[in-house]
C-alpha atoms as a PDB file:
ATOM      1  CA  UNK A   1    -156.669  62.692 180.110  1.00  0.00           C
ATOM      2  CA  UNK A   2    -155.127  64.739 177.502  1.00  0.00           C
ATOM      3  CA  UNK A   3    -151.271  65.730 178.849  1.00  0.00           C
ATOM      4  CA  UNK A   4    -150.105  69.466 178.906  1.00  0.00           C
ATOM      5  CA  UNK A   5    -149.029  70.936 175.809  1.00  0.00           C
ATOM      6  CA  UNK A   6    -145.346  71.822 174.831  1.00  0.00           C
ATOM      7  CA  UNK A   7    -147.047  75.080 174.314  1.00  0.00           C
ATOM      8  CA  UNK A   8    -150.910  76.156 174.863  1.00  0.00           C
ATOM      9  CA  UNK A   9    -150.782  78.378 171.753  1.00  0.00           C
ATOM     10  CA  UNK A  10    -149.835  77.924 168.045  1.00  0.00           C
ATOM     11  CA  UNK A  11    -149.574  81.106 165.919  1.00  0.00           C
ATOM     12  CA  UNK A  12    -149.282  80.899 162.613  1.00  0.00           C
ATOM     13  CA  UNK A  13    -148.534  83.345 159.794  1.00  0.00           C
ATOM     14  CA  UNK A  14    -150.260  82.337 156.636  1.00  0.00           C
ATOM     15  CA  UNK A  15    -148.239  83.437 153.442  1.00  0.00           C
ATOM     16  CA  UNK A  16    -145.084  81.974 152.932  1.00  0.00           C
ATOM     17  CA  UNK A  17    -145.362  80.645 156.535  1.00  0.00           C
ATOM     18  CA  UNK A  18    -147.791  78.065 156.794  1.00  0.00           C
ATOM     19  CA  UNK A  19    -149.266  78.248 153.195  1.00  0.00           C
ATOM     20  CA  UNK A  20    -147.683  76.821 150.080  1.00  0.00           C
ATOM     21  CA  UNK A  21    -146.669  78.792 146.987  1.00  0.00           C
ATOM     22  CA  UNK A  22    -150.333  77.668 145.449  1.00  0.00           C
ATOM     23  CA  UNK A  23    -152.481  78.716 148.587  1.00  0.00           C
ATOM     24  CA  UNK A  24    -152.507  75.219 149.940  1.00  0.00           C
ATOM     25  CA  UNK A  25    -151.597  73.679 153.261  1.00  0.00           C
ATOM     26  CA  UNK A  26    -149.780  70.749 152.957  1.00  0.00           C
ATOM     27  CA  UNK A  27    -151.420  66.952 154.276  1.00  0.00           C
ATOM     28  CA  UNK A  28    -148.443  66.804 156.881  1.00  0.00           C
ATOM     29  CA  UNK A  29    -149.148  70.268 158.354  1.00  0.00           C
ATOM     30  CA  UNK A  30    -152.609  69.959 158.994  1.00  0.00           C
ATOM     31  CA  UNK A  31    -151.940  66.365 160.631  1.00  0.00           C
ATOM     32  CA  UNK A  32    -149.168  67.885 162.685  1.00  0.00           C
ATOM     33  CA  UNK A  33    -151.653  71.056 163.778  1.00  0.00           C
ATOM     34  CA  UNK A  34    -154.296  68.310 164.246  1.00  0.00           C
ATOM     35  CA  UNK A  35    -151.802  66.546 166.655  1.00  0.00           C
ATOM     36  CA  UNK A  36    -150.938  69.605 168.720  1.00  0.00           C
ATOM     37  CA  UNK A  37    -154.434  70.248 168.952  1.00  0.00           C
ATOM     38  CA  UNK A  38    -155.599  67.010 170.665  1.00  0.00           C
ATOM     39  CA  UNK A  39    -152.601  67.502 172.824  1.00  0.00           C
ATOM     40  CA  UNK A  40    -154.473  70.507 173.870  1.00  0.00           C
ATOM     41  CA  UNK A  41    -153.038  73.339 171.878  1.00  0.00           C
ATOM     42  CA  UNK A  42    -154.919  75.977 170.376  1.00  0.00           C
ATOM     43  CA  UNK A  43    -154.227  76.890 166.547  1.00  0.00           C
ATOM     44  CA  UNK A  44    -154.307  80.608 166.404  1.00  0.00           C
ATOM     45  CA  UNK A  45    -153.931  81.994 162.038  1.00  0.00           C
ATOM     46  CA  UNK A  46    -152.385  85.567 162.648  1.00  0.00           C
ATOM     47  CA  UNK A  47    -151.914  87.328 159.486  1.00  0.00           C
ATOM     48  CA  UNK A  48    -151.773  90.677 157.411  1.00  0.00           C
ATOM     49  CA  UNK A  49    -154.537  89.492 155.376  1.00  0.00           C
ATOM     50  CA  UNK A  50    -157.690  91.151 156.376  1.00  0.00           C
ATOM     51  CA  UNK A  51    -160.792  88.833 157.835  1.00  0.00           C
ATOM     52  CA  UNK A  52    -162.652  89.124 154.397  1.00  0.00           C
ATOM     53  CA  UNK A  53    -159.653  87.061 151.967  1.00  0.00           C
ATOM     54  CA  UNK A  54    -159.397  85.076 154.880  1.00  0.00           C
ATOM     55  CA  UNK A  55    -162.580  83.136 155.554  1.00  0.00           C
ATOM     56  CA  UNK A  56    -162.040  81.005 152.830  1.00  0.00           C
ATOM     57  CA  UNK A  57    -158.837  79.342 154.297  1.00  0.00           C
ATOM     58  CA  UNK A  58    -160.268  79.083 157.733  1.00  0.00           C
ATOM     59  CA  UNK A  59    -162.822  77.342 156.428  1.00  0.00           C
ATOM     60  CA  UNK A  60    -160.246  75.094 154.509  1.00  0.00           C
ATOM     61  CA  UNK A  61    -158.193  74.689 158.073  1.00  0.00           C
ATOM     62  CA  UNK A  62    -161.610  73.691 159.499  1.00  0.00           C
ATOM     63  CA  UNK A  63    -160.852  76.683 162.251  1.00  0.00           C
ATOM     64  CA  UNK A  64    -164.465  77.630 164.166  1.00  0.00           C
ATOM     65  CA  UNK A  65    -162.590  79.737 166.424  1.00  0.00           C
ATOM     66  CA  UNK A  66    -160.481  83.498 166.380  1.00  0.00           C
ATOM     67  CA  UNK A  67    -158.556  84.332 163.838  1.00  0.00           C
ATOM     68  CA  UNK A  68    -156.099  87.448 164.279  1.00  0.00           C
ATOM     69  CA  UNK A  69    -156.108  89.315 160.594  1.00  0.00           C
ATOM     70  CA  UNK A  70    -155.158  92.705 158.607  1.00  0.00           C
ATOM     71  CA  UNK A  71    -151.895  92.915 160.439  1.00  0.00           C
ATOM     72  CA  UNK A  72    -153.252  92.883 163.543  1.00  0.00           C
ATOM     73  CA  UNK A  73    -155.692  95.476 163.174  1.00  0.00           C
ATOM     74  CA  UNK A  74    -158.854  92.457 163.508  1.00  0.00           C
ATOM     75  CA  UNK A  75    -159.805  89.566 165.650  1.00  0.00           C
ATOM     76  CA  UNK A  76    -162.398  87.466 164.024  1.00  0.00           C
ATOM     77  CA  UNK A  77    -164.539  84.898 165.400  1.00  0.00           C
ATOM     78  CA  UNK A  78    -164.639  81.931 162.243  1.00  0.00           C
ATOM     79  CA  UNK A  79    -167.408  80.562 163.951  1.00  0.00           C
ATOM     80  CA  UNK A  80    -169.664  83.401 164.489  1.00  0.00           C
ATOM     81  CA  UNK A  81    -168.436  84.940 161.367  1.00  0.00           C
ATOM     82  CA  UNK A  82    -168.496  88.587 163.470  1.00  0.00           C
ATOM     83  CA  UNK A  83    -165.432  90.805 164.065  1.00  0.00           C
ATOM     84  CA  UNK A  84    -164.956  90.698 167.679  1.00  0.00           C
ATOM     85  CA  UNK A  85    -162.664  93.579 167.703  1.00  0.00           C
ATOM     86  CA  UNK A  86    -161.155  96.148 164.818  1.00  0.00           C
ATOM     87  CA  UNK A  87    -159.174  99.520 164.516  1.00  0.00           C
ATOM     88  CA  UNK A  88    -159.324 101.609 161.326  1.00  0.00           C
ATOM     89  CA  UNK A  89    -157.061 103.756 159.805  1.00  0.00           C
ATOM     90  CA  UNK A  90    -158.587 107.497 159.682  1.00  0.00           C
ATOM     91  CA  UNK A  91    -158.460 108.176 156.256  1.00  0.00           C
ATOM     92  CA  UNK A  92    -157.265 111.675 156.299  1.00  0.00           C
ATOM     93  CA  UNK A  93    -154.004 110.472 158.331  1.00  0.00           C
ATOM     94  CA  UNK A  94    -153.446 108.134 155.806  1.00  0.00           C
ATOM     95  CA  UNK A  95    -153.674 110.791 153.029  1.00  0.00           C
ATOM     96  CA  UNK A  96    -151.286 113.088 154.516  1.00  0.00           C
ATOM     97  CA  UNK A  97    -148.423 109.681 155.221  1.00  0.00           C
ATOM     98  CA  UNK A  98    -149.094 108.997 151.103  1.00  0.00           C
ATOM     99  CA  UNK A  99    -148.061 112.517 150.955  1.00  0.00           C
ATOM    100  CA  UNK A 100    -145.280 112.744 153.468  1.00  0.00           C
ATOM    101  CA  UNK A 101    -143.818 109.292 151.198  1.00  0.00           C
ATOM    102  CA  UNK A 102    -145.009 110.586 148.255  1.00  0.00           C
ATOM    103  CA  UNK A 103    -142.506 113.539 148.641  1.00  0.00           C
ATOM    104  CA  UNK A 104    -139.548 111.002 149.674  1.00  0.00           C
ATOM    105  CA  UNK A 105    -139.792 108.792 147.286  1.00  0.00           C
ATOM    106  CA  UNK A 106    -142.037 109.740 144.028  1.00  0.00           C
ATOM    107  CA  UNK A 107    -145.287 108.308 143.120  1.00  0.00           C
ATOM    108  CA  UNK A 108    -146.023 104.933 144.725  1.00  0.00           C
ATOM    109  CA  UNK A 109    -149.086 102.930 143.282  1.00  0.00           C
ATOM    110  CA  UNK A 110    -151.880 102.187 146.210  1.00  0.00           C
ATOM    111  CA  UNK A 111    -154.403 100.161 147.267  1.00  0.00           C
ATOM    112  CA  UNK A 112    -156.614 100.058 150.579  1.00  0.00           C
ATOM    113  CA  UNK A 113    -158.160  97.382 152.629  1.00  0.00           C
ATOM    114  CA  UNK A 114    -161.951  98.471 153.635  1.00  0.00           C
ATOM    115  CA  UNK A 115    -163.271  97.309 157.600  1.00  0.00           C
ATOM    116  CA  UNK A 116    -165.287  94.827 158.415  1.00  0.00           C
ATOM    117  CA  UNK A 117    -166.439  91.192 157.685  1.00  0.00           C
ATOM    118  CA  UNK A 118    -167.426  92.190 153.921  1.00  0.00           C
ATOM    119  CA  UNK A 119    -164.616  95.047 152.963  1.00  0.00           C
ATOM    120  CA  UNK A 120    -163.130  95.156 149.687  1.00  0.00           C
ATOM    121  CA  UNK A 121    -159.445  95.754 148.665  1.00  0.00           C
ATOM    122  CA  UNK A 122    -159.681  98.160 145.944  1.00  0.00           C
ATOM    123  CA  UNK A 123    -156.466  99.317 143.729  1.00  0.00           C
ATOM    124  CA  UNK A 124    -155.968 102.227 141.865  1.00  0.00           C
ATOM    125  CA  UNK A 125    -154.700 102.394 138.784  1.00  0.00           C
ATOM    126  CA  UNK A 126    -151.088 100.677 138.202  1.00  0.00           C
ATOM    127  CA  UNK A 127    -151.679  99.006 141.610  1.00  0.00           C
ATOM    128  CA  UNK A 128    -150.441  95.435 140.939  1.00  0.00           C
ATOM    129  CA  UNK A 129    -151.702  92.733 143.211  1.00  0.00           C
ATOM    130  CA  UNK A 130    -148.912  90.429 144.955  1.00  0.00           C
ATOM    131  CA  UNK A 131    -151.245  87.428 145.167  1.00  0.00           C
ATOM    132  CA  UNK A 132    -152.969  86.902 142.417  1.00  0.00           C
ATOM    133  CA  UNK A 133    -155.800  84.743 143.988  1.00  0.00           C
ATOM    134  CA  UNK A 134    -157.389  87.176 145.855  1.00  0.00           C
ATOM    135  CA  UNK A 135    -160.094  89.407 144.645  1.00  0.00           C
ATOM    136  CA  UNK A 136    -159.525  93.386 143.951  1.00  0.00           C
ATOM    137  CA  UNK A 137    -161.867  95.841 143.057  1.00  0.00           C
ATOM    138  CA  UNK A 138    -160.086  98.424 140.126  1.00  0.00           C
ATOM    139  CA  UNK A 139    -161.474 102.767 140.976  1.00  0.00           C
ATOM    140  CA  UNK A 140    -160.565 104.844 138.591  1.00  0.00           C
ATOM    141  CA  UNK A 141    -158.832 107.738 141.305  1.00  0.00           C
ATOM    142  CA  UNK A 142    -156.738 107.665 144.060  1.00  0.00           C
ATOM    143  CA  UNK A 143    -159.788 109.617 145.424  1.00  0.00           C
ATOM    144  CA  UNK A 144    -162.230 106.723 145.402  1.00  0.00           C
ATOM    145  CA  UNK A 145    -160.069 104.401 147.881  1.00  0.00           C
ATOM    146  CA  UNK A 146    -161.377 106.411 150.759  1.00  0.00           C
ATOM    147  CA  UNK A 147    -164.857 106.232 150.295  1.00  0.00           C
ATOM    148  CA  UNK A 148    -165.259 103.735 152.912  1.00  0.00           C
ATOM    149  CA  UNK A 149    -163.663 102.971 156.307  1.00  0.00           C
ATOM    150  CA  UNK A 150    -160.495 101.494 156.028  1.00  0.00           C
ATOM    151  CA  UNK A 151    -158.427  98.910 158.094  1.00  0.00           C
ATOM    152  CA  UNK A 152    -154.709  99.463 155.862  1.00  0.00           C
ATOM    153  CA  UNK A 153    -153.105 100.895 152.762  1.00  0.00           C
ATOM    154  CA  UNK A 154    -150.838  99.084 150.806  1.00  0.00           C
ATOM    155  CA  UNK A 155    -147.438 100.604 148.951  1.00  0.00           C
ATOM    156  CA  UNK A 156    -145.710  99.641 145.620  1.00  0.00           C
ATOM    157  CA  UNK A 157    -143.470 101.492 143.918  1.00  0.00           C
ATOM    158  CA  UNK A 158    -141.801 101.019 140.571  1.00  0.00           C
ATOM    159  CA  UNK A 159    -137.960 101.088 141.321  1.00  0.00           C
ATOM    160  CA  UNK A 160    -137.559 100.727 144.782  1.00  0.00           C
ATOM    161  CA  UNK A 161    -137.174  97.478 146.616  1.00  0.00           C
ATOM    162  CA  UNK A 162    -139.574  96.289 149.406  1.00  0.00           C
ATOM    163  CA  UNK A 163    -136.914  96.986 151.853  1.00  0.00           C
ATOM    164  CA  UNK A 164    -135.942 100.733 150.474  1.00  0.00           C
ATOM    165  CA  UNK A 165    -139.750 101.512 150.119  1.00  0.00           C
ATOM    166  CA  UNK A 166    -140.329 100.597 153.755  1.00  0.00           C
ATOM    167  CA  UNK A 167    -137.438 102.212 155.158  1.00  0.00           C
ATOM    168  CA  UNK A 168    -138.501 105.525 153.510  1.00  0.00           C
ATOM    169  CA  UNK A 169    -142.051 105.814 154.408  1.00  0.00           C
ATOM    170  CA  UNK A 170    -140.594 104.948 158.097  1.00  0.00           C
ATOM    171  CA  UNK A 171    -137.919 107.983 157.643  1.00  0.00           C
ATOM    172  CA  UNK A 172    -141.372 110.582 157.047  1.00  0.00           C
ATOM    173  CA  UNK A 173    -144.287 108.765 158.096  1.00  0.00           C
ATOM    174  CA  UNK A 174    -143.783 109.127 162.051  1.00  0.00           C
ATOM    175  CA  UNK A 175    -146.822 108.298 164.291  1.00  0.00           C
ATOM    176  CA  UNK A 176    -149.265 109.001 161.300  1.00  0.00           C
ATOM    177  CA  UNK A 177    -149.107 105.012 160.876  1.00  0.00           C
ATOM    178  CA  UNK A 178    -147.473 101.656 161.546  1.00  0.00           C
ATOM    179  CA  UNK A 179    -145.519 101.024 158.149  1.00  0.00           C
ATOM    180  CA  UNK A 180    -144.687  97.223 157.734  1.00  0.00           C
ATOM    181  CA  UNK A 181    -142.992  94.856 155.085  1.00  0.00           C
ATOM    182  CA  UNK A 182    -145.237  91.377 154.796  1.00  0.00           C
ATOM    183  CA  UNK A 183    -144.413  89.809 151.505  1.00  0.00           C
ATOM    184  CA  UNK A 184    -142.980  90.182 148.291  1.00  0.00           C
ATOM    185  CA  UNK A 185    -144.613  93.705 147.094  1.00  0.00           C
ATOM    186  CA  UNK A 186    -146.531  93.955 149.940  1.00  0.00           C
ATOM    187  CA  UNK A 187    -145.456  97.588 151.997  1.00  0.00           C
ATOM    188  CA  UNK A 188    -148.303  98.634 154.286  1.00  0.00           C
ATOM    189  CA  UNK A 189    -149.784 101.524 156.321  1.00  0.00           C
ATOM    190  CA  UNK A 190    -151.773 100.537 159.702  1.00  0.00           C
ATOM    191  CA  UNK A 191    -153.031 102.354 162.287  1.00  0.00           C
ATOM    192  CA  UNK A 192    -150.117 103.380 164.423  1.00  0.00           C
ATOM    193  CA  UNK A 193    -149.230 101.327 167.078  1.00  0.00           C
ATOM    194  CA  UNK A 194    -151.195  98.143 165.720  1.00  0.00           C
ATOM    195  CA  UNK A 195    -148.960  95.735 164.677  1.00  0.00           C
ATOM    196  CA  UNK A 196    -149.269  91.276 164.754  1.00  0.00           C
ATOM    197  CA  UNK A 197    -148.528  91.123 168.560  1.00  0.00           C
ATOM    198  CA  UNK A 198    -151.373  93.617 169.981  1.00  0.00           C
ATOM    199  CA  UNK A 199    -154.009  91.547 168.046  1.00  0.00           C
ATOM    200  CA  UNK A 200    -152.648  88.518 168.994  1.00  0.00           C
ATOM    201  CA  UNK A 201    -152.375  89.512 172.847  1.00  0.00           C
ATOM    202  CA  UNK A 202    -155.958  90.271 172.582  1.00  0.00           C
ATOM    203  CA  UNK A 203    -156.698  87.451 171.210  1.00  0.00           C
ATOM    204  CA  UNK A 204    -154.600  85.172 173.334  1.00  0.00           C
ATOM    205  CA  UNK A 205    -156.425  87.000 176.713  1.00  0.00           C
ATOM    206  CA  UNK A 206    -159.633  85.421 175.430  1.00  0.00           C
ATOM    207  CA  UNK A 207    -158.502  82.486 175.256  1.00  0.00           C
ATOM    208  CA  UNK A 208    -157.138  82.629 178.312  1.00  0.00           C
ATOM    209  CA  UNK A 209    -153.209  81.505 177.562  1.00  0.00           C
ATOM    210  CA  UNK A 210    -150.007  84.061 178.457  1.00  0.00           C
ATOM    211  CA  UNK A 211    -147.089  85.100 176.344  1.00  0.00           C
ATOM    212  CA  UNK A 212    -144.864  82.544 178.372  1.00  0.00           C
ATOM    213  CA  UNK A 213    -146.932  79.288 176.588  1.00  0.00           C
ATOM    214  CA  UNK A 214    -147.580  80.461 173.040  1.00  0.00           C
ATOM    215  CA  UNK A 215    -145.388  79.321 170.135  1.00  0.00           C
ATOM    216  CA  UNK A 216    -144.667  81.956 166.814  1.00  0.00           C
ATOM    217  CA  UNK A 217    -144.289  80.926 162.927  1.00  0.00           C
ATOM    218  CA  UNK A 218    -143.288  83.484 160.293  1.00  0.00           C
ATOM    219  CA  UNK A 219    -141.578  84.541 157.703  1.00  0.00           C
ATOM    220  CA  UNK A 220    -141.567  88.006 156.741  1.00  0.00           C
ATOM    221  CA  UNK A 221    -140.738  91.421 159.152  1.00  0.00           C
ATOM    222  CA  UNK A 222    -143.608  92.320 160.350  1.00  0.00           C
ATOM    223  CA  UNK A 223    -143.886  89.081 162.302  1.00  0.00           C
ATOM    224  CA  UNK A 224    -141.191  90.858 164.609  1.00  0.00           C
ATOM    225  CA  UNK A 225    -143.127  91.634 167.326  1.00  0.00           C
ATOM    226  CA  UNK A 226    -145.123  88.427 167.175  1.00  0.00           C
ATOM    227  CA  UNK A 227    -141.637  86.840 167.725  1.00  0.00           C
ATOM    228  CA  UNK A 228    -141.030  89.401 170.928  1.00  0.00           C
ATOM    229  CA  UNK A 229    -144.294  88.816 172.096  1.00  0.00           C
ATOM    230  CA  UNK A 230    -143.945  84.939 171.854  1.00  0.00           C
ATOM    231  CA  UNK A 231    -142.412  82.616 173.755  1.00  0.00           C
ATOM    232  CA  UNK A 232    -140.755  80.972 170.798  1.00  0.00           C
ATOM    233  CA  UNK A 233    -140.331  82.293 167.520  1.00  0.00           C
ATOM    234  CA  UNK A 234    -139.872  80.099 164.649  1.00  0.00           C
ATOM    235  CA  UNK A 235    -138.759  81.687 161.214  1.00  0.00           C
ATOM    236  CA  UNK A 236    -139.112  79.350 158.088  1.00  0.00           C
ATOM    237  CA  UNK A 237    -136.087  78.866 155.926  1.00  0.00           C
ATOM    238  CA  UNK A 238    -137.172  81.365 153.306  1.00  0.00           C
ATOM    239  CA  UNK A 239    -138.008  84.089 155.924  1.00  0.00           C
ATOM    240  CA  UNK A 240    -136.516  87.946 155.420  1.00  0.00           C
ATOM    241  CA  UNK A 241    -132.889  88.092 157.526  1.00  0.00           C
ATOM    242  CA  UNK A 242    -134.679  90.462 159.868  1.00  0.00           C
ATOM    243  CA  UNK A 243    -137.100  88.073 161.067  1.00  0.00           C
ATOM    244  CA  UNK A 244    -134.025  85.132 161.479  1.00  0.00           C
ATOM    245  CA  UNK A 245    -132.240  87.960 162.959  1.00  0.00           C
ATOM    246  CA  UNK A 246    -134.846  87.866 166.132  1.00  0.00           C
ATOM    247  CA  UNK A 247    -136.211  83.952 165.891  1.00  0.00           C
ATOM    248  CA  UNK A 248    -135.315  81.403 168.000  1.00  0.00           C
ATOM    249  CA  UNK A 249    -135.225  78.547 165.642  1.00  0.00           C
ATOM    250  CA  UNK A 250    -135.114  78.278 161.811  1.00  0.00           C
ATOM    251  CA  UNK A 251    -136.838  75.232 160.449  1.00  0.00           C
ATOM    252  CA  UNK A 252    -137.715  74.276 156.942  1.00  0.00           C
ATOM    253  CA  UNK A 253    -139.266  76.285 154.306  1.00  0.00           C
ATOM    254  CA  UNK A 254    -142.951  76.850 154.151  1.00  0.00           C
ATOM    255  CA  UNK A 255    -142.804  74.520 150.739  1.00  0.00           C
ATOM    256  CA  UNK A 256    -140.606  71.945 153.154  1.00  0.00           C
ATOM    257  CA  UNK A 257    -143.320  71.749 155.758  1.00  0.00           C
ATOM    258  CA  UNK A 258    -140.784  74.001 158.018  1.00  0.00           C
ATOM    259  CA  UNK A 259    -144.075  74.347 160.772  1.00  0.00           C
ATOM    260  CA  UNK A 260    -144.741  70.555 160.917  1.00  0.00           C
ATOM    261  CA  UNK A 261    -140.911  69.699 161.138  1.00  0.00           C
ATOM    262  CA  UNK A 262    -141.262  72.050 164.347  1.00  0.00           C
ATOM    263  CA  UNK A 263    -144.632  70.490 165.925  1.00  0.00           C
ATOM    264  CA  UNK A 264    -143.603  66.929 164.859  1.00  0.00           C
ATOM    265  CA  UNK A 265    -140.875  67.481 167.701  1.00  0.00           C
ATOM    266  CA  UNK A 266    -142.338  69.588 170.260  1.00  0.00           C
ATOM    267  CA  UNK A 267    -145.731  67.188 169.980  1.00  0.00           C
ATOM    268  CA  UNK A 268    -144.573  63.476 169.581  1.00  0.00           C
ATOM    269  CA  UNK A 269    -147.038  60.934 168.129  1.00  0.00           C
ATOM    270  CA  UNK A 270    -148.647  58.716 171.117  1.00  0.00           C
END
């Protein structure tokens, strides 16, 4: 008889969270996920990424089952390969919020992610990519990054820091969208109200667990309301002070194995 988990539900950010510098997920924290998992937990990936740059990794974590992506915005089913759920950005709304910053702050540089199981990220020109590993389609005008349904656009600017561009597109952006900071270079626009948490409550109510048993890993801001929604929140050692301002426990970098330090303890071996 398998025991009762410390917690029924694992979430895990991806970048900078539970994935190395290089992409990679270290030996020790896929034996420590496979240990909470015959304990009877239930690995859950939440991340900004959308389900498209994602499938690759799930594939590499061996996960057949939902996957919460683009910030929220997407549950995907890994083993079905279909989105079970999605909310898009209206296009127009997000227009008028590049505007609205636009006029705050000077030109930013922007790129979008498109809906659904196939959906490019396309940049426009001067858009820079903060991970270089995943795939980008270059338009020539700002015009051609709405051609398509979109799930998020994301913000850089030339001067200003993450934290002073996401502060100012929150000063003039109201209920337009959800802004949110999740990685070096990496300011978003959502659809408002969407944010880490609501995807992962819907995802968690399939599955069946509450709030009061799941267990949260990030690093950056806009795992906030993961952490609220959560149980426990864990921030890794090289998380953003916001996010260590709300966590319940710091462990270890994401280089350090900072998530199996935590699961080593909460899920003993034998």
């Amino acid at each position: 008889m398998v025991a009762s988990p410390a917690y029924a539900l694992i979430a895990t950010d991806l970048d900078g969270t539970l994935l190395r510098g290089d992409d990679t997920v270290s030996e020790r924290s896929l034996a420590a996920l496979a240990r909470a998992e015959r304990a009877g937990a239930r690995h859950l990936v939440v991340t900004g990424r959308p389900a498209p740059r994602v499938r690759p990794l799930l594939a590499a974590l061996g996960t057949t089952g939902l996957a919460v992506c683009g910030q929220g915005a997407q549950v995907y089913d890994a083993g079905s390969g279909r989105m079970l759920w999605s909310v898009r950005l209206d296009r127009e709304l997000a227009e008028t919020a590049l505007g609205k910053i636009e006029a705050e702050v000077g030109p930013v540089f922007a790129a979008v992610d498109q809906d659904g199981t196939d959906g490019l990220t396309l940049i426009e020109p001067g858009y820079r990519m903060p991970h270089p590993t995943l795939p980008a389609v270059g338009v020539a005008r700002r015009d051609d990054l709405w051609g398509a349904p979109i799930s998020k656009v994301l913000l850089r600017h030339a001067t200003l820091s993450d934290d002073e561009l996401a502060t100012a597109a929150r000063s003039v952006v109201g209920s337009l969208a959800t802004v949110t900071m999740s990685g070096p270079g990496t300011v978003e626009l959502q659809p408002c109200g969407v944010t880490k948490a609501t995807g992962l409550a819907l995802a968690a109510e399939r599955l069946g667990v509450p709030a009061e048993d799941a267990l949260a890993f990030g690093d950056m801001p806009n795992d906030i309301p993961m952490f609220r929604w959560a149980a426990h929140g864990v921030a890794m050692a090289n998380a953003h002070p916001e996010l260590k301002a709300v966590a319940d426990e710091v462990t270890t970098s994401n280089e350090d194995d900072g998530i199996a330090v935590v699961l080593e303890r909460l899920f003993p071996a034998g």
